[in-house]
C-alpha atoms as a PDB file:
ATOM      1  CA  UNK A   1       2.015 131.382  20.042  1.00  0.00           C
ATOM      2  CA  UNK A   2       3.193 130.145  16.371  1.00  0.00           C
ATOM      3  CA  UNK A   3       6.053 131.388  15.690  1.00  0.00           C
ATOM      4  CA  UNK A   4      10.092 131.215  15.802  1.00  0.00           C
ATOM      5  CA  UNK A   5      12.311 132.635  18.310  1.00  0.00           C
ATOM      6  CA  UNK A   6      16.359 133.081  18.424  1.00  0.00           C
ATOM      7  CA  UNK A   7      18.393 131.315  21.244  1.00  0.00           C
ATOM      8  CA  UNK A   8      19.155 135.331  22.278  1.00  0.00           C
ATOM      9  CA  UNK A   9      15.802 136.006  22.843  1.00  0.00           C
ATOM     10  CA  UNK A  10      14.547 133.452  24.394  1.00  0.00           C
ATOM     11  CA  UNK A  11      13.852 134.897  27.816  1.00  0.00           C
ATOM     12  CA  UNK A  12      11.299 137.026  26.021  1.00  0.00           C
ATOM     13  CA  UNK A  13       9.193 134.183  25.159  1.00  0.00           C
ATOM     14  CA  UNK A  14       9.479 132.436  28.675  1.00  0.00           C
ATOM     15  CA  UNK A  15       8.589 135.461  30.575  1.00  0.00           C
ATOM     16  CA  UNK A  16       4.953 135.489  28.968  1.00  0.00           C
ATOM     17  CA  UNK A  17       4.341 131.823  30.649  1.00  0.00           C
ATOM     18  CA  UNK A  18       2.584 131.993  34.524  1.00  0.00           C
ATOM     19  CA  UNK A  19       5.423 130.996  37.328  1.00  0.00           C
ATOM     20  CA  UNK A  20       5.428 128.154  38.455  1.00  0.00           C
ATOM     21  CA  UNK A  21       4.727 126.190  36.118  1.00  0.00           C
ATOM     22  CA  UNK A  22       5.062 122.482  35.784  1.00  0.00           C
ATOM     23  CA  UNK A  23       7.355 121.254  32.856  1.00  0.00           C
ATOM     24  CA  UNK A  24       4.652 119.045  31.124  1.00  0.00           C
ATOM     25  CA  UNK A  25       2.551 123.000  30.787  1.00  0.00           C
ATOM     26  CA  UNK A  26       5.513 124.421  30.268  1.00  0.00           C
ATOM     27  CA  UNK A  27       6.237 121.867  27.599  1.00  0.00           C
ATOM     28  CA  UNK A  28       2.540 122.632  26.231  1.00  0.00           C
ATOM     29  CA  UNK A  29       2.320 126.439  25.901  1.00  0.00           C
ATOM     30  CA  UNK A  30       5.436 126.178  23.692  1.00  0.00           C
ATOM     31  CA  UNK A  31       5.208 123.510  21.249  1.00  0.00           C
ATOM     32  CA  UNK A  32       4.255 125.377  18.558  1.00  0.00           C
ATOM     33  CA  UNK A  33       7.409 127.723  18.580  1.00  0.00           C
ATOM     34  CA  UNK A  34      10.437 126.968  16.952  1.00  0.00           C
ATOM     35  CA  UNK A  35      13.894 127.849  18.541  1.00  0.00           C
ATOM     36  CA  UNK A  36      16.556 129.019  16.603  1.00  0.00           C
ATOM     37  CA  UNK A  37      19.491 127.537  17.222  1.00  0.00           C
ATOM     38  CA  UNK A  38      23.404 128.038  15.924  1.00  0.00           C
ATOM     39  CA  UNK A  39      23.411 124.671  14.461  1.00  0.00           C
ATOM     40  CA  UNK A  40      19.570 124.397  13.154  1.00  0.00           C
ATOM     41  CA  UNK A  41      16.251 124.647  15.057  1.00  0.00           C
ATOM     42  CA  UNK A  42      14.657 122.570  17.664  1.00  0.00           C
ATOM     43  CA  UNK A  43      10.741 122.488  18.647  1.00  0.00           C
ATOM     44  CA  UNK A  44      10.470 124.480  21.996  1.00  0.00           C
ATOM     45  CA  UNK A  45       8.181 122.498  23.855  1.00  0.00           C
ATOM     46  CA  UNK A  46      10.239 119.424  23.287  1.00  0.00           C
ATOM     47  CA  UNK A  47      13.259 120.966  24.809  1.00  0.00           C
ATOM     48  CA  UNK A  48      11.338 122.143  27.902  1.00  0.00           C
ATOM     49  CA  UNK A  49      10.930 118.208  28.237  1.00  0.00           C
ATOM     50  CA  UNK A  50      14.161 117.431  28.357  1.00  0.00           C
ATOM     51  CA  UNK A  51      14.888 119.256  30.934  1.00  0.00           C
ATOM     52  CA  UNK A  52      15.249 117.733  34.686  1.00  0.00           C
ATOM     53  CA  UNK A  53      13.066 119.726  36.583  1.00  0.00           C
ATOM     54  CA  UNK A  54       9.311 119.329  36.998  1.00  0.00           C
ATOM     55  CA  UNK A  55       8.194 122.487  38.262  1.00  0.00           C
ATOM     56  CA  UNK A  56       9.718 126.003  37.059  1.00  0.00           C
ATOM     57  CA  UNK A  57       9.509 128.871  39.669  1.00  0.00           C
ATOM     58  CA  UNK A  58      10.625 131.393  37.393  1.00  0.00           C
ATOM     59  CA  UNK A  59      11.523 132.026  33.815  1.00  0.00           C
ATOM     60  CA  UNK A  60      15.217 132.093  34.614  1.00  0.00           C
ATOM     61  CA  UNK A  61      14.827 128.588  36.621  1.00  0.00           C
ATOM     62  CA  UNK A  62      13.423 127.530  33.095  1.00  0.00           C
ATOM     63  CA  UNK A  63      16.113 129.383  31.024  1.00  0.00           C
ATOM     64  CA  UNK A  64      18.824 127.861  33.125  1.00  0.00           C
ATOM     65  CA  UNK A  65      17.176 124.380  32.688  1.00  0.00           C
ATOM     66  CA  UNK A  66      17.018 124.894  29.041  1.00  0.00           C
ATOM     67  CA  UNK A  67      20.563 125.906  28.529  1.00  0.00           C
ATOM     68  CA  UNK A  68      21.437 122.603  30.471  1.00  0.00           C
ATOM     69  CA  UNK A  69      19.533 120.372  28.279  1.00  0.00           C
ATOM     70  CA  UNK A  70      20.830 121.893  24.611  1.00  0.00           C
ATOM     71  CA  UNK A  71      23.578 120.168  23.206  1.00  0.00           C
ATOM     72  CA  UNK A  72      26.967 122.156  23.191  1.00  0.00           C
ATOM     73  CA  UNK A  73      26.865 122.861  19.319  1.00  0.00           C
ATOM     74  CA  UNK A  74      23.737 124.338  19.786  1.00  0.00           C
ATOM     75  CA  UNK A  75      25.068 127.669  21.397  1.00  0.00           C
ATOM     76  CA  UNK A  76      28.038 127.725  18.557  1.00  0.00           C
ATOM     77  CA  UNK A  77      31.467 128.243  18.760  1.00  0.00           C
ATOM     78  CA  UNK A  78      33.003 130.338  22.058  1.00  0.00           C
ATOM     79  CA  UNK A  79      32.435 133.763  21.016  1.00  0.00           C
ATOM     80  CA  UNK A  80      30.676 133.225  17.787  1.00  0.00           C
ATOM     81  CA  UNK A  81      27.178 135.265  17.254  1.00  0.00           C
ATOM     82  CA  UNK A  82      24.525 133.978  16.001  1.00  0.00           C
ATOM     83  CA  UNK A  83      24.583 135.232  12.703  1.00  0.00           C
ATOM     84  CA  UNK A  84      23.423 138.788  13.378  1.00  0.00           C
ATOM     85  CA  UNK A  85      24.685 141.269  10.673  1.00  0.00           C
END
């Protein structure tokens, strides 16, 4: 799955991975994708580690996870894209 994927567009991505899932897999399948975040970029997979749960049920259980375990200057500023022109 090499590649690099925007915060925005991340539900794209999870909805390829087979529900449920356990988070170590989860972790697995994408640690070769980069997210793109407002403040930089994090590895995928490790992020999906971070998170609290160990199985996913569905890609929003993950997405919800994920958004819990990002730091707050990850999203950006309140209203602020992320960079789109």
């Amino acid at each position: 799955m090499d590649s690099e994927v925007r915060l925005k567009d991340v539900s794209e991505v999870l909805d390829e991975l087979e529900y449920p899932i356990e988070q170590s897999e989860a972790g697995a399948e994408l640690a070769d994708v980069t997210l793109i975040l407002a403040d930089g970029s994090e590895n995928f997979g490790d992020l999906v580690e971070r998170t609290g749960s160990d199985v996913f049920e569905s890609a929003s259980d993950l997405e919800a996870e994920l958004h819990n375990a990002l730091p707050r200057e990850a999203v950006g500023e309140p209203y602020q894209s992320e960079g789109d022109a």
